[in-house]
Protein backbone atom coordinates (compact mmCIF):
# COMPACT_ATOMS: atom_id res chain seq x y z
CA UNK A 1 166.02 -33.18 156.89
CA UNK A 2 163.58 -30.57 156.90
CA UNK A 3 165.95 -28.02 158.77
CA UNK A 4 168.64 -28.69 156.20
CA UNK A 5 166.67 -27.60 153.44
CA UNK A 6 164.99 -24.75 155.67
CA UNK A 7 168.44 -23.61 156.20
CA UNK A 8 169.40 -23.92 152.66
CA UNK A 9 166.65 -21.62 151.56
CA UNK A 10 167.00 -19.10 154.32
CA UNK A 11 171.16 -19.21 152.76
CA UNK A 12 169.65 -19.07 149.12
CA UNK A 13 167.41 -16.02 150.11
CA UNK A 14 169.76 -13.96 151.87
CA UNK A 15 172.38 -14.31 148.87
CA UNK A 16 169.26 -12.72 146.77
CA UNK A 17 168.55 -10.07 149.19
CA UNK A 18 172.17 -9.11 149.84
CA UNK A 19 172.65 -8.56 146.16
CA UNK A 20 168.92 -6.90 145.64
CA UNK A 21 165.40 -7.51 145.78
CA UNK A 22 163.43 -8.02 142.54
CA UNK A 23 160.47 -6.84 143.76
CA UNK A 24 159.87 -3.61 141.67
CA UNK A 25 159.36 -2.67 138.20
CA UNK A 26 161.64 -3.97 135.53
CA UNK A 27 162.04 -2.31 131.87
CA UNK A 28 163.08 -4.71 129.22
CA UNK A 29 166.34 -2.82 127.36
CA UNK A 30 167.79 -5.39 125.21
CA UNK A 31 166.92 -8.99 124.64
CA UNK A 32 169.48 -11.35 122.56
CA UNK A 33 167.41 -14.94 120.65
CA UNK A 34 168.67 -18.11 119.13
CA UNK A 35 168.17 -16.11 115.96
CA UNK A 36 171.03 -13.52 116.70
CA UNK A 37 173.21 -16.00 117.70
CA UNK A 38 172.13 -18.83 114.60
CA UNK A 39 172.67 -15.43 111.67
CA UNK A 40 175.77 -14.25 113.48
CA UNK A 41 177.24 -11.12 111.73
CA UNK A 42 177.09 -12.25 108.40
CA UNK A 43 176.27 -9.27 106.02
CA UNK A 44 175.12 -5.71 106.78
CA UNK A 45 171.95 -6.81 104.37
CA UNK A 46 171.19 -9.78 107.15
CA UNK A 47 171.89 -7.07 110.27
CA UNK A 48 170.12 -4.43 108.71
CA UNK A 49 167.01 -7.01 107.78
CA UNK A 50 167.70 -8.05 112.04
CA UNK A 51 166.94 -4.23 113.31
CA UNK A 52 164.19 -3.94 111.14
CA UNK A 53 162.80 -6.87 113.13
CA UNK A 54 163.37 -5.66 116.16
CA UNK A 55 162.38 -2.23 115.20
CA UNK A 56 158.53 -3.62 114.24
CA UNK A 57 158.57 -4.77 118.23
CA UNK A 58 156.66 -1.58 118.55
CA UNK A 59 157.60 1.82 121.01
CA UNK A 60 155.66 0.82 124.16
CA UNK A 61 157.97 0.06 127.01
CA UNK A 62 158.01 -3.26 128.31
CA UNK A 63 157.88 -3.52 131.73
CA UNK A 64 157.75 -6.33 134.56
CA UNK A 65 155.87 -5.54 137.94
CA UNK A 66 157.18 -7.62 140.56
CA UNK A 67 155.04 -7.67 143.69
CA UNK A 68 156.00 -8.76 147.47
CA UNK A 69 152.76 -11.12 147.09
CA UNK A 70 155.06 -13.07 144.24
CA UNK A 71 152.49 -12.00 141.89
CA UNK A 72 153.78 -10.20 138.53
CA UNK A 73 152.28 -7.78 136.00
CA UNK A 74 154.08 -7.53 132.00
CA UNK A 75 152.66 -4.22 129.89
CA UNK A 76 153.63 -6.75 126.80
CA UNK A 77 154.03 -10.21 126.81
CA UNK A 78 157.59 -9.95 127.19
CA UNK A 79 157.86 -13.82 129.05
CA UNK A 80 156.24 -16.12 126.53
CA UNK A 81 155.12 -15.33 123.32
CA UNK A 82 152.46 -18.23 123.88
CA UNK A 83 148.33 -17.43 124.09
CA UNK A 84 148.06 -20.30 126.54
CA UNK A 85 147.87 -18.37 129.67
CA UNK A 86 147.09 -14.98 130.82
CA UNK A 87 149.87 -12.70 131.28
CA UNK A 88 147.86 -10.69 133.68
CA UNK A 89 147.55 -13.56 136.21
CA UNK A 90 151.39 -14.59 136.80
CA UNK A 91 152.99 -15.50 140.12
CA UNK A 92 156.61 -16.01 140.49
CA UNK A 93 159.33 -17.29 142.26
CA UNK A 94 162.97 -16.94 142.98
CA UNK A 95 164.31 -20.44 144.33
CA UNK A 96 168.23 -21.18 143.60
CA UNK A 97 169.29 -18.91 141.19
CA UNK A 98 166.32 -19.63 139.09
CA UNK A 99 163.34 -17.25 138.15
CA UNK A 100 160.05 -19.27 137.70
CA UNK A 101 156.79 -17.53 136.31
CA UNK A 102 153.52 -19.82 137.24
CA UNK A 103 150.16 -19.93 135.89
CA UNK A 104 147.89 -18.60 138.87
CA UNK A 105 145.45 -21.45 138.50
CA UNK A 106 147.43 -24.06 138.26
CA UNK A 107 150.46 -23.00 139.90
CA UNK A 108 152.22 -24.97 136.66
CA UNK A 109 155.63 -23.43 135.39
CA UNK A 110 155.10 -21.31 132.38
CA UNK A 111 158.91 -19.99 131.85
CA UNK A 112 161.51 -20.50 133.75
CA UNK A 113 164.66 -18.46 133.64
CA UNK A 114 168.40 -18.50 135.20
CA UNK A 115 169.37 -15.51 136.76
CA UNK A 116 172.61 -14.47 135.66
CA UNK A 117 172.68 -10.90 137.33
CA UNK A 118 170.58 -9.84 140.25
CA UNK A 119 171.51 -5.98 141.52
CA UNK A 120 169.77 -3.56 142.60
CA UNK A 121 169.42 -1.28 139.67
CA UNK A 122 169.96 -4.08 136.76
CA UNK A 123 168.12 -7.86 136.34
CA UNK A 124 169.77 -10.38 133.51
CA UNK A 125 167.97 -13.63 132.79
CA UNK A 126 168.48 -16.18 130.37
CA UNK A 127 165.67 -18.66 129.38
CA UNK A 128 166.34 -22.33 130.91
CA UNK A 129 165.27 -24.09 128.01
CA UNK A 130 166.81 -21.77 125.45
CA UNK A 131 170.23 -20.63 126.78
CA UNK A 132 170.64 -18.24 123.69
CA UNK A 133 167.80 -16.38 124.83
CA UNK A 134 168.59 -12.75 127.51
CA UNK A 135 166.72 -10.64 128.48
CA UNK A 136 168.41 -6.83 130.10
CA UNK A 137 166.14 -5.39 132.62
CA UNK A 138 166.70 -2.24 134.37
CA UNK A 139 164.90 -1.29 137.11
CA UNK A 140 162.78 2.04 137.17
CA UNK A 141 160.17 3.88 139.65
């Protein structure tokens, strides 16, 4: 039993690394929420009242450091908009097609995302809990 699912990982991995590596550093470029998808295009009072929204975000890029010790670094909190844990102590992991962020304490799931697109230049995730909610990541340095 243990071989299967040792050989199902090694499969699982080598689909990842075929396709690109997410170690790196990631720049958020366009994120879609349940409110986007809830307002729809109604008006161009409600879209204009949408990019003002967005627009208060503020200018500073925000940017995901993945590390080969599956520890990650955000400039923002770009992952959870929650005070409950410290965005500066993060591990990940990639397991499945899933993208898992991790207290580094407790080694409990903060976020958890689906990995739509993995390449080497471009990273699309969508929130497991909220399927309405992408995030666009290119990758830069």
């Amino acid at each position: 039993m243990k071989a299967i699912t040792l050989l199902f990982l090694c499969i699982s991995a080598s689909v990842y690394s075929q396709s690109g590596s997410i170690v790196g550093h990631w720049q958020l470029v366009k994120q879609s929420n349940c409110v986007d998808d809830e307002l729809g295009e109604e008006d161009t009072e409600t879209q204009e009242l949408i990019e003002d929204m967005k627009g208060m975000s503020g200018q500073t890029p925000q940017v995901l450091e993945f590390r080969d010790n599956n520890t990650v670094n955000e400039s923002t909190k770009i992952i959870s908009k929650r005070k409950s844990y410290n965005s500066k102590s993060m591990l990940y992991r990639v397991s499945e097609g899933g993208l898992y962020f991790l207290d580094k304490k407790s080694r409990t799931i903060i976020e958890s995302f689906t990995i739509e697109k993995l390449a080497s230049d471009s990273l699309i995730i969508s929130n497991s809990a909220r399927v309405c909610e992408t995030k666009v990541f290119v990758r830069i340095k």
